[in-house]
C-alpha atoms as a PDB file:
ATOM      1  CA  UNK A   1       8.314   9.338   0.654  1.00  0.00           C
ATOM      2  CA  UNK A   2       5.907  11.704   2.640  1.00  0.00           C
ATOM      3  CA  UNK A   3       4.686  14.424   0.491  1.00  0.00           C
ATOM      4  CA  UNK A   4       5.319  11.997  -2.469  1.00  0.00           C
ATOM      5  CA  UNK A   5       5.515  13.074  -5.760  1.00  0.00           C
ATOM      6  CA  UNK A   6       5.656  10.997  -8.853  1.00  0.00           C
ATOM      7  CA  UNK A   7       9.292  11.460  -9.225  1.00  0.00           C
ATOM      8  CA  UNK A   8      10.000   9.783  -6.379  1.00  0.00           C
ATOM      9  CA  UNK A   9       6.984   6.633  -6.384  1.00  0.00           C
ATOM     10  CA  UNK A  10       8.875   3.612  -7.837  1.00  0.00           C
ATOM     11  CA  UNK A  11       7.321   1.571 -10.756  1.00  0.00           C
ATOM     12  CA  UNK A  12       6.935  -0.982  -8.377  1.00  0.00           C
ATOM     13  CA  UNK A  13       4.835   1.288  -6.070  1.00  0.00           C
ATOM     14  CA  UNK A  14       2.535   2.051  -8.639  1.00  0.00           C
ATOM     15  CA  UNK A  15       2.102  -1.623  -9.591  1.00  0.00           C
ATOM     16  CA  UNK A  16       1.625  -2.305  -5.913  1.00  0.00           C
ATOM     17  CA  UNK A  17      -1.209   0.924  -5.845  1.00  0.00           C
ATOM     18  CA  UNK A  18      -3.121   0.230  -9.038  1.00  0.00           C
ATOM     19  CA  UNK A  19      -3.145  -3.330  -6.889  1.00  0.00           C
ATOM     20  CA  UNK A  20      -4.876  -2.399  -3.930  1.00  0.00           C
ATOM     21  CA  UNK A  21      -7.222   0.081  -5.963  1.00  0.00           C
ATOM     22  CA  UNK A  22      -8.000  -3.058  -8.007  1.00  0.00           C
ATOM     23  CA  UNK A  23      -8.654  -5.437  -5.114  1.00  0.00           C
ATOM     24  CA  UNK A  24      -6.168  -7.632  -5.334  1.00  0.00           C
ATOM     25  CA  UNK A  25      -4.436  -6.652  -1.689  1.00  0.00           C
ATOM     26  CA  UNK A  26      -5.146  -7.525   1.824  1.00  0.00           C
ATOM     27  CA  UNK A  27      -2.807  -5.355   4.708  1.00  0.00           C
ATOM     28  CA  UNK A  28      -2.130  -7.236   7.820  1.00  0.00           C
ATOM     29  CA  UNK A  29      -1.192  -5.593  10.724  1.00  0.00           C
ATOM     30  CA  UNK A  30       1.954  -6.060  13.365  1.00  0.00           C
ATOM     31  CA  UNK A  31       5.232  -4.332  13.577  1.00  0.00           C
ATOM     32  CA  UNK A  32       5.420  -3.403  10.017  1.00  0.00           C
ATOM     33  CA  UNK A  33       2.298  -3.685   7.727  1.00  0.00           C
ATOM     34  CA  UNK A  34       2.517  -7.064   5.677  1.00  0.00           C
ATOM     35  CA  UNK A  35       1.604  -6.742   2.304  1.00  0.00           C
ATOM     36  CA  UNK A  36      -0.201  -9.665   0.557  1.00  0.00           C
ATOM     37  CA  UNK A  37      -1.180  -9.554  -2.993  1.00  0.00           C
ATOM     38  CA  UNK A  38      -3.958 -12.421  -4.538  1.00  0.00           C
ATOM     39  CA  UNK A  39      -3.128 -13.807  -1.086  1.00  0.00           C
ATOM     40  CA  UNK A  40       0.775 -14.430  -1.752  1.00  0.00           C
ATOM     41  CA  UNK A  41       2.936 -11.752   0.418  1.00  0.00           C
ATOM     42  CA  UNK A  42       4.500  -9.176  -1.231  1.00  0.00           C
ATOM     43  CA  UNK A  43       8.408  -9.742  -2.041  1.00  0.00           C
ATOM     44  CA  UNK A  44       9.405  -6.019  -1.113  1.00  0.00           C
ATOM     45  CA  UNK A  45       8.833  -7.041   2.875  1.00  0.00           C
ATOM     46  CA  UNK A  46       9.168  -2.999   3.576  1.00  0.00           C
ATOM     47  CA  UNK A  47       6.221  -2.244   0.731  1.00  0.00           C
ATOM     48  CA  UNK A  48       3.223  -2.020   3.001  1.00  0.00           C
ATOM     49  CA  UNK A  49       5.538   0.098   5.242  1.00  0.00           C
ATOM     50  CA  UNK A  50       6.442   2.336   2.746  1.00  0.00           C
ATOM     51  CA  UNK A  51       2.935   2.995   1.222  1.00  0.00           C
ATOM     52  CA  UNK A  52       1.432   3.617   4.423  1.00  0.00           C
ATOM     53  CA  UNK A  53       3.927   5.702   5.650  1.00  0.00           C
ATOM     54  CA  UNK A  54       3.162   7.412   2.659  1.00  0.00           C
ATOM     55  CA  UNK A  55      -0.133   8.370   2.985  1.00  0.00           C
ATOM     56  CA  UNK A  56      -1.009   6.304  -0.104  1.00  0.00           C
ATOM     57  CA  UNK A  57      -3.046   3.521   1.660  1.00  0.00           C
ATOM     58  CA  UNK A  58      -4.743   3.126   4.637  1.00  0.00           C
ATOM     59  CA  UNK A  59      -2.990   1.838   7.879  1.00  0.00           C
ATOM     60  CA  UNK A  60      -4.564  -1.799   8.524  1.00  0.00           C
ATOM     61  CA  UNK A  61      -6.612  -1.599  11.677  1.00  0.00           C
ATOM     62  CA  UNK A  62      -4.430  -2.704  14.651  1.00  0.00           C
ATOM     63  CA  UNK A  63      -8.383  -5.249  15.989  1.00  0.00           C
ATOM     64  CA  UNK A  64      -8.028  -7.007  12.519  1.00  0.00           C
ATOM     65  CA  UNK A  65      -4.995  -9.388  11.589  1.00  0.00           C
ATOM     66  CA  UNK A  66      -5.778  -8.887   7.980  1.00  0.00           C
ATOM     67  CA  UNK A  67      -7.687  -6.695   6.315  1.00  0.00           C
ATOM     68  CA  UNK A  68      -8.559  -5.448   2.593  1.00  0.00           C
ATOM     69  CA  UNK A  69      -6.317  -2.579   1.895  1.00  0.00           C
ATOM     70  CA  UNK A  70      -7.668   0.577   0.439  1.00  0.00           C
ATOM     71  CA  UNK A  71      -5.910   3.648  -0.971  1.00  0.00           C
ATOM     72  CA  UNK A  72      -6.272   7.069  -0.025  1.00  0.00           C
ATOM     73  CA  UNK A  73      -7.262  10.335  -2.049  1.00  0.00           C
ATOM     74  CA  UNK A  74      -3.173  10.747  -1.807  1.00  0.00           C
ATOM     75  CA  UNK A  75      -2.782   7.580  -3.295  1.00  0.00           C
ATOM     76  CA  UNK A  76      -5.261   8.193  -6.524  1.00  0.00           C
ATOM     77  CA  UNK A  77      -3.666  11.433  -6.851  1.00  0.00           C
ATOM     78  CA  UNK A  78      -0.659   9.455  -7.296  1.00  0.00           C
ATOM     79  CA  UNK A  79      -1.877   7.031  -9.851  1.00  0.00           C
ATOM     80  CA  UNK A  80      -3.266   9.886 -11.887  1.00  0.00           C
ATOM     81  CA  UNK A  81      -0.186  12.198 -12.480  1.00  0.00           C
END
């Protein structure tokens, strides 16, 4: 998904986006990112992953076990086309 383009970001990736952009997401950090959404984790396990890897949101910050996610300037370009 690097270099994403809309074609290839899933509707459920742009749910998941216009979620963190809203506030509704926290990241947690570990082997993968963890995902949680108003607090409940997210169902796609490899979500946080993916978006990250992405360039779409921030990668959590390895001193805090769970942070607010944010999105990136990728990641509002990505929600606006």
């Amino acid at each position: 998904m690097a270099g994403v383009g809309t074609a290839t970001l899933s509707g459920r990736d742009r749910a998941l986006l216009r979620a963190v952009a809203a506030g509704r997401c926290k990241l947690g950090s570990g082997w993968q990112p963890v995902l949680l959404v108003d607090g409940l984790a997210c169902a796609d396990s490899a979500a946080g992953h993916r978006l990250v890897a992405a360039g779409l949101i921030d990668p959590p910050d390895p001193d805090r076990p769970l942070a607010q996610a944010s999105i990136t300037s990728l990641g509002w370009r990505a929600l606006a086309s």
